[in-house]
C-alpha atoms as a PDB file:
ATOM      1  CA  UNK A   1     -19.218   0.837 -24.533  1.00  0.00           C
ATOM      2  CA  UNK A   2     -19.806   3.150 -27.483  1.00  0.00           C
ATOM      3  CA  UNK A   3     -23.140   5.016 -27.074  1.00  0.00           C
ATOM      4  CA  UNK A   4     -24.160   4.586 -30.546  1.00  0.00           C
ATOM      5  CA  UNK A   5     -24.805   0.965 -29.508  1.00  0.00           C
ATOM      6  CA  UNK A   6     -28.774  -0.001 -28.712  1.00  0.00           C
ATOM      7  CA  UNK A   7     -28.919  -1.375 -24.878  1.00  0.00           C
ATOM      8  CA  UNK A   8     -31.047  -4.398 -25.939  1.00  0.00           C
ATOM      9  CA  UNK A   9     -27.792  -5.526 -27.662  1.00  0.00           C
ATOM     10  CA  UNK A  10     -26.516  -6.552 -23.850  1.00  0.00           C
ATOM     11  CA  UNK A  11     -29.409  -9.060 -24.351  1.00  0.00           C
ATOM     12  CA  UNK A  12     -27.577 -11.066 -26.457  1.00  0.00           C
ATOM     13  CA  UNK A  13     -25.928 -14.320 -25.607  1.00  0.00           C
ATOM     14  CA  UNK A  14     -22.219 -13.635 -24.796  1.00  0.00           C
ATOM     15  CA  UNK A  15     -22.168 -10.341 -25.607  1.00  0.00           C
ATOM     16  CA  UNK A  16     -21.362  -7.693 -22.300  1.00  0.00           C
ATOM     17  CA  UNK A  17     -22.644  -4.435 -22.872  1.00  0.00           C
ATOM     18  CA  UNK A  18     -20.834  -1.782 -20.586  1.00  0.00           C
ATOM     19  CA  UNK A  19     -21.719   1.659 -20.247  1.00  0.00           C
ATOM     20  CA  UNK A  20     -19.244   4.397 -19.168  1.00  0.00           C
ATOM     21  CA  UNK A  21     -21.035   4.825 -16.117  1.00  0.00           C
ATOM     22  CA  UNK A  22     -20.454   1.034 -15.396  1.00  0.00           C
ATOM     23  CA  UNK A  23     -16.791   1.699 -15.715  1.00  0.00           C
ATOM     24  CA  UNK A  24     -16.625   4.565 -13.193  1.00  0.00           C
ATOM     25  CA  UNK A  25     -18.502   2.309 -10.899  1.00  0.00           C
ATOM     26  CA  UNK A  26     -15.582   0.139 -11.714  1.00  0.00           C
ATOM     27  CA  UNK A  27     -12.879   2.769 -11.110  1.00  0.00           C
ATOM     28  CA  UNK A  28     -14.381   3.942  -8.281  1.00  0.00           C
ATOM     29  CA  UNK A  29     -14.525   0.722  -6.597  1.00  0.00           C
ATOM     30  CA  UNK A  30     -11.099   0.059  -7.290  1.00  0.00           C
ATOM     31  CA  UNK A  31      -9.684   3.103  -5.682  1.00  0.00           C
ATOM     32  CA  UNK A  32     -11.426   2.235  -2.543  1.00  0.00           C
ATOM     33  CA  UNK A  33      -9.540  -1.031  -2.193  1.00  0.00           C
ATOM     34  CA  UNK A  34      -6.178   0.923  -3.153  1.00  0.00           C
ATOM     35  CA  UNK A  35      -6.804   3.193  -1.002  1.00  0.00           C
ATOM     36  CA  UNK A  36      -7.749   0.900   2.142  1.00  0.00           C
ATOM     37  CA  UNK A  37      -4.642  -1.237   1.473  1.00  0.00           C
ATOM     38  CA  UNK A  38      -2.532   2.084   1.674  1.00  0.00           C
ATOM     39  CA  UNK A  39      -4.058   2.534   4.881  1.00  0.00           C
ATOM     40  CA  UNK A  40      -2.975  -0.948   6.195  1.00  0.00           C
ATOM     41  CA  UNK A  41       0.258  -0.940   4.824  1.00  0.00           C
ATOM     42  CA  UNK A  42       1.426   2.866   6.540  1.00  0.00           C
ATOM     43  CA  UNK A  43      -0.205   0.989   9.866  1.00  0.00           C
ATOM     44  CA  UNK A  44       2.019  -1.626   8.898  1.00  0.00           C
ATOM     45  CA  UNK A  45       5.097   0.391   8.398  1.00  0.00           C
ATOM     46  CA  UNK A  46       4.571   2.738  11.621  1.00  0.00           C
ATOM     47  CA  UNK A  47       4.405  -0.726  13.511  1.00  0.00           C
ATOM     48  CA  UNK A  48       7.987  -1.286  11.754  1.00  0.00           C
ATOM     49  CA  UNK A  49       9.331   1.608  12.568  1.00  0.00           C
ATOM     50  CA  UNK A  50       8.565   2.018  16.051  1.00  0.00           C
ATOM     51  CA  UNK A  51       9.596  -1.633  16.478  1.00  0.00           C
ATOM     52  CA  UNK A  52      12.743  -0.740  14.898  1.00  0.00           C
ATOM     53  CA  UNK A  53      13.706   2.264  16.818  1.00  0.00           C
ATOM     54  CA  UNK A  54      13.055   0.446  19.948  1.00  0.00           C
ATOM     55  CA  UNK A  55      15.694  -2.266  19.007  1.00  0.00           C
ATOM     56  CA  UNK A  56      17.630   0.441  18.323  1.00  0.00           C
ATOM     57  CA  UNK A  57      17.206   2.214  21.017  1.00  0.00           C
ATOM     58  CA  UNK A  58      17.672  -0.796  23.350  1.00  0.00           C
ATOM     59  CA  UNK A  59      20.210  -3.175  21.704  1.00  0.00           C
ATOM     60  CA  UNK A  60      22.391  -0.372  19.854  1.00  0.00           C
ATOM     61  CA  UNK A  61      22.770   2.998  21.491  1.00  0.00           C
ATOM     62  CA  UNK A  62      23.941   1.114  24.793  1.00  0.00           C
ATOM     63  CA  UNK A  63      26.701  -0.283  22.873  1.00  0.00           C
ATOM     64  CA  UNK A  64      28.280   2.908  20.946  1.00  0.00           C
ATOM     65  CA  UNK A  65      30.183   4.321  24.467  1.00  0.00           C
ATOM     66  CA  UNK A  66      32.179   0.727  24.366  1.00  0.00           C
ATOM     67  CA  UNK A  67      33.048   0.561  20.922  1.00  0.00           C
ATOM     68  CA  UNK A  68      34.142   3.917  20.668  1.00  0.00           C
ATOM     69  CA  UNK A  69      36.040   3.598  23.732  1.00  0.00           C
ATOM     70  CA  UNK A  70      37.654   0.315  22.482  1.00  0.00           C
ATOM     71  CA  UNK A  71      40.579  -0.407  20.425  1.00  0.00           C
ATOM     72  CA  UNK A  72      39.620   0.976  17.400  1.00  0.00           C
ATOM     73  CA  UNK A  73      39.299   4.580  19.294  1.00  0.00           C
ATOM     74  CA  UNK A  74      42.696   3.920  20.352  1.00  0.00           C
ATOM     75  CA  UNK A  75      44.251   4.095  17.053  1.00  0.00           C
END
């Protein structure tokens, strides 16, 4: 990685020579992945939610006249 170091010394037997611009390559391609999993999972969430406020929507709200109205209201 340091640029005082010859590029025939990546010729060498185990010994991996990496450049600076190989590590942006690297960063680079790693922000692409992050970046398409972020997009999945806020697909993934909005599924969630609207799933969610349909439940709500459908099993709760009906239910809140008849427990207010019930014997706890009374009290």
């Amino acid at each position: 990685m340091p640029r005082n170091v010859e590029a025939e010394v990546g010729a060498l037997e185990n010994v991996y020579l990496f450049n600076i611009d190989d590590l942006q390559g690297v960063v680079e391609h790693h922000h692409a992945v992050r970046r398409q999993a972020l997009e999945q999972s806020q697909q993934i969430l909005e599924q969630k939610v609207t799933g969610f406020l349909s439940w709500w929507q459908e099993e709760v709200v009906p239910c809140v006249p008849a427990i207010s109205s019930g014997p706890v209201a009374a009290r």
